[in-house]
Protein backbone atom coordinates (compact mmCIF):
# COMPACT_ATOMS: atom_id res chain seq x y z
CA UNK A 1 -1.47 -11.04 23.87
CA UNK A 2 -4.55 -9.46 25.12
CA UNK A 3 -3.06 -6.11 24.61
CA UNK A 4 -2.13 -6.50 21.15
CA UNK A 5 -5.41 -7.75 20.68
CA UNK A 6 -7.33 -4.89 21.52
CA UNK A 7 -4.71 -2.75 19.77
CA UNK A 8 -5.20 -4.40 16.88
CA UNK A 9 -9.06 -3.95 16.88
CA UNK A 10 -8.81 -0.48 17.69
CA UNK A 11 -6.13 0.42 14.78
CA UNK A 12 -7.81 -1.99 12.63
CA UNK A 13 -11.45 0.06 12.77
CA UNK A 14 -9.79 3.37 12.49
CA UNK A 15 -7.22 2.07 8.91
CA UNK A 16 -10.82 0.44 7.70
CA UNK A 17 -12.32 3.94 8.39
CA UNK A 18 -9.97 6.00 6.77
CA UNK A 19 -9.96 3.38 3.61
CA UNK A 20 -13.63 4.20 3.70
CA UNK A 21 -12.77 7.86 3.44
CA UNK A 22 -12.42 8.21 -0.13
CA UNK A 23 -16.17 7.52 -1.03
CA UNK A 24 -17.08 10.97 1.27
CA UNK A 25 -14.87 13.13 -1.13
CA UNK A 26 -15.88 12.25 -4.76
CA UNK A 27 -13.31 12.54 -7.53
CA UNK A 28 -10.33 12.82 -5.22
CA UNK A 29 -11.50 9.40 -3.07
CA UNK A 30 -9.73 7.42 -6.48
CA UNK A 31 -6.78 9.66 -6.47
CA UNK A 32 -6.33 8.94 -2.60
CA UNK A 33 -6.12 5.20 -3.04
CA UNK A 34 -2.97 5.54 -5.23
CA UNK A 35 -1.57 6.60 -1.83
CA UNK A 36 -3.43 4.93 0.86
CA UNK A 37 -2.97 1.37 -0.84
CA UNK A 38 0.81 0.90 -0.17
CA UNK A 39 0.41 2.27 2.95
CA UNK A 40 -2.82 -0.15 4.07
CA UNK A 41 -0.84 -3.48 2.90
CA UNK A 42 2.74 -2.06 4.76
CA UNK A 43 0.86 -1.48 7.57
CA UNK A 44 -1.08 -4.96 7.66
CA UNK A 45 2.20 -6.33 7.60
CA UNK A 46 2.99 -4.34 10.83
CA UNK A 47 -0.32 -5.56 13.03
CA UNK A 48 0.34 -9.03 11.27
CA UNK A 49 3.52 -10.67 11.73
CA UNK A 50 4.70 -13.75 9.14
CA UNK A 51 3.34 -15.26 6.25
CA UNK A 52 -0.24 -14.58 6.94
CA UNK A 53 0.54 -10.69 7.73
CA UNK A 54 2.34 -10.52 4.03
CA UNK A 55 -0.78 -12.05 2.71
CA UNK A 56 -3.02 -10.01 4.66
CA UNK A 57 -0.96 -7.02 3.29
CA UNK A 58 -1.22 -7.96 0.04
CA UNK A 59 -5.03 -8.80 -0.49
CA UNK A 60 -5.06 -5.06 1.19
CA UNK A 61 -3.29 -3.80 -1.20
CA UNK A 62 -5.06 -5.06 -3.64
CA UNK A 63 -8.46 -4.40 -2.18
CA UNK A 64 -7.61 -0.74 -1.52
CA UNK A 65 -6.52 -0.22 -5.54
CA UNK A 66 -9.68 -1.62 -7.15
CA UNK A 67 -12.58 0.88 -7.38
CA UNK A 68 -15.00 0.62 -5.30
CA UNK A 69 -14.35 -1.87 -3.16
CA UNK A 70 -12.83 0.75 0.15
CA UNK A 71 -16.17 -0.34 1.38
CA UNK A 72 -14.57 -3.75 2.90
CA UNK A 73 -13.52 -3.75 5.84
CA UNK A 74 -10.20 -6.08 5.26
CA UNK A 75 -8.40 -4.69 8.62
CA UNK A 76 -11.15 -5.63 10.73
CA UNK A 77 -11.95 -9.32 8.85
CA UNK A 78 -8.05 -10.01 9.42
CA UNK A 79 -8.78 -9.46 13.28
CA UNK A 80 -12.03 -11.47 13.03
CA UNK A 81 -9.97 -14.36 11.57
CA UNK A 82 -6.89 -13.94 13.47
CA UNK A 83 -8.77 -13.54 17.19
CA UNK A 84 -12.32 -15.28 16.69
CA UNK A 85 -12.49 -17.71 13.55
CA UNK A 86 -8.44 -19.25 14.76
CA UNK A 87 -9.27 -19.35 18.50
CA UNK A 88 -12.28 -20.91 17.75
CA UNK A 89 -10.78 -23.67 15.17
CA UNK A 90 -7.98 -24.44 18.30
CA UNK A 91 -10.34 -24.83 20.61
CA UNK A 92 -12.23 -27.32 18.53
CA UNK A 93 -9.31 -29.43 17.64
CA UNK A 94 -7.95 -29.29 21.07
CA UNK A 95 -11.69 -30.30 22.35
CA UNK A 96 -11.57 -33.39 19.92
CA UNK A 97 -8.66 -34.74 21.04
């Protein structure tokens, strides 16, 4: 688990980085999207396994189409939530038990 954590992180930063990508090259950035969107929410799905990974993917998608909003960083939330914010909830329930 640890490794796929710290994969994920790492791959995570660098898809949020090249989402970001298309605000450096004005005019084409839009153009880019058309292709980088699919691709974004398939690979989601790849880092993310199950119902939350097809969600994931899709909000990506989605995210990645609208104009303007490459700035968010959805790969790098989903780890936030996934490693931090669900460990965290576990560990609370677990603790009030």
């Amino acid at each position: 688990m640890k490794d796929h954590k710290l994969r994920n992180l790492l791959l995570g930063l660098l898809f949020d980085g090249i989402g970001m990508l298309s605000f450096v090259i004005p005019g084409i950035g839009e153009f880019s999207d058309v292709i980088w969107a699919p691709l974004a929410g398939w690979l989601m799905t790849r880092l993310y396994k199950g119902k939350i990974g097809r969600t994931a993917g899709a909000i990506t998608f989605i995210e990645e189409m609208l104009p303007g909003l490459d700035i968010v960083p959805t790969f790098t939330i989903m780890w936030l939530y996934t490693y931090v914010f669900k460990s965290f909830r576990k560990e609370k329930i677990i603790s009030a038990k």
